[in-house]
C-alpha atoms as a PDB file:
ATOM      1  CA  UNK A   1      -4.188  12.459 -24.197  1.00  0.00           C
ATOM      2  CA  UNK A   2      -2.244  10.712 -21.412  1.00  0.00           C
ATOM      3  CA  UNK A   3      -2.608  13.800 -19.342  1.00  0.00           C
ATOM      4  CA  UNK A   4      -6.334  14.425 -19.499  1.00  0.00           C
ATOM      5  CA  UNK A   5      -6.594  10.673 -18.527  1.00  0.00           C
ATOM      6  CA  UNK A   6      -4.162  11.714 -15.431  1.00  0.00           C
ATOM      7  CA  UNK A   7      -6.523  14.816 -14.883  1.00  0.00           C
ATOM      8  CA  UNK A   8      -9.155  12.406 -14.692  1.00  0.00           C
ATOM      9  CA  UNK A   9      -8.365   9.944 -12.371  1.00  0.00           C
ATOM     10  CA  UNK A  10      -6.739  12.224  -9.814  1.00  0.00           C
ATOM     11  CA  UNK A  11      -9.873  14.882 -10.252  1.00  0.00           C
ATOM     12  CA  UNK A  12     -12.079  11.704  -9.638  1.00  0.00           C
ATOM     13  CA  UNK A  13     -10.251  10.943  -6.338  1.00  0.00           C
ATOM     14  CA  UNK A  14     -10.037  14.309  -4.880  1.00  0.00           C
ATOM     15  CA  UNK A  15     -13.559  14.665  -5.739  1.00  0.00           C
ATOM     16  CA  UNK A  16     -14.716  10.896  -3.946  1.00  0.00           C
ATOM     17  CA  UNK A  17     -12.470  12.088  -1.118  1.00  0.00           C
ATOM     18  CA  UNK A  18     -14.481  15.102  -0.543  1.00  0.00           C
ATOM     19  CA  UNK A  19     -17.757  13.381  -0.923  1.00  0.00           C
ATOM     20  CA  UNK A  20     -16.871  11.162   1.712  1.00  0.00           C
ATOM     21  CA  UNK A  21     -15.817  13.667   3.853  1.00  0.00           C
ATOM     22  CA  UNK A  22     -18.375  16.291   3.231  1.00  0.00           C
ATOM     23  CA  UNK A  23     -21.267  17.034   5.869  1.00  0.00           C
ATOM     24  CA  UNK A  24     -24.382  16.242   5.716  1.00  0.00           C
ATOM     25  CA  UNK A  25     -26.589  12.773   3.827  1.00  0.00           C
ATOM     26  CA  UNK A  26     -25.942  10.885   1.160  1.00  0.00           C
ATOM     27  CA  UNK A  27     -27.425  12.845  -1.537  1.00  0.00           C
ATOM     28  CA  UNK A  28     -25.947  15.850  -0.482  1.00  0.00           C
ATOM     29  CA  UNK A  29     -22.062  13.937  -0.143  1.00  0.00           C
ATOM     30  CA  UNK A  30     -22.715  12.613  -3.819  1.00  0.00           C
ATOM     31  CA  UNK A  31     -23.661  16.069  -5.172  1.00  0.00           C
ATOM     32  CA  UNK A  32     -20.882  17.635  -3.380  1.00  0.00           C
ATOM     33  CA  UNK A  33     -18.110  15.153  -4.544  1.00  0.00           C
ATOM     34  CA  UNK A  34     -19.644  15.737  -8.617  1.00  0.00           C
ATOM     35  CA  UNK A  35     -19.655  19.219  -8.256  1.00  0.00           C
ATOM     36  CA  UNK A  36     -16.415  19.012  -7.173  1.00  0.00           C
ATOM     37  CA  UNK A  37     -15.440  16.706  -9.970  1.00  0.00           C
ATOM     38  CA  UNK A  38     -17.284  18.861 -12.632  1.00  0.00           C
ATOM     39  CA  UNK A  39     -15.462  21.612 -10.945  1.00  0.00           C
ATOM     40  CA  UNK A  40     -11.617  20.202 -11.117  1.00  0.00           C
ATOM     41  CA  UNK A  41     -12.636  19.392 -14.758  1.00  0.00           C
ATOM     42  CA  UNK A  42     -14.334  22.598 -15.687  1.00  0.00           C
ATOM     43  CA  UNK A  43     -11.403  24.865 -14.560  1.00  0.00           C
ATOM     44  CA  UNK A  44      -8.335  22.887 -15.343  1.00  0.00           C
ATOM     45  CA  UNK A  45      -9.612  22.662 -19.395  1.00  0.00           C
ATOM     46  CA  UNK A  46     -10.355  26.794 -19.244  1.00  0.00           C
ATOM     47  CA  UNK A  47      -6.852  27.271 -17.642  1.00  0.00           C
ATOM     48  CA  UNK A  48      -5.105  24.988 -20.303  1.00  0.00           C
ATOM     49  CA  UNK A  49      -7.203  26.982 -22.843  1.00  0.00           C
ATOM     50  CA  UNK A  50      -6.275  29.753 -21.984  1.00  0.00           C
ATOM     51  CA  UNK A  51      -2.940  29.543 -21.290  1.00  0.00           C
ATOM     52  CA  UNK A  52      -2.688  27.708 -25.177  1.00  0.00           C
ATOM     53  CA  UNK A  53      -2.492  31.336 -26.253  1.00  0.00           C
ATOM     54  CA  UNK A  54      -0.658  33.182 -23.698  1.00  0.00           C
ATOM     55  CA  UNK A  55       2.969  33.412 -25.067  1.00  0.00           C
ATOM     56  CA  UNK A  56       5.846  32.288 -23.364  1.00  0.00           C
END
């Protein structure tokens, strides 16, 4: 559990970090930085997924 928490808080800062860097207004640098977010999320838990059943 300790990892997804660690997922978490560094997904959240690459994902403000972007926002704030990101072209364009405010809405679109706060859409950009949770897409990103969802994003980080989103793939890391289908890579873990899948590599739950690849064996080693």
């Amino acid at each position: 559990m300790i990892h997804f928490l660690y997922l978490v808080t560094f997904g959240l800062i690459v994902a403000v970090a972007f926002g704030v860097f990101t072209e364009g207004t405010q809405k679109d640098k706060i859409f950009s930085g949770l897409k990103v977010f969802a994003q980080f999320i989103g793939i890391s838990l289908a890579m873990a997924w899948i590599f739950y059943f690849l064996p080693w």
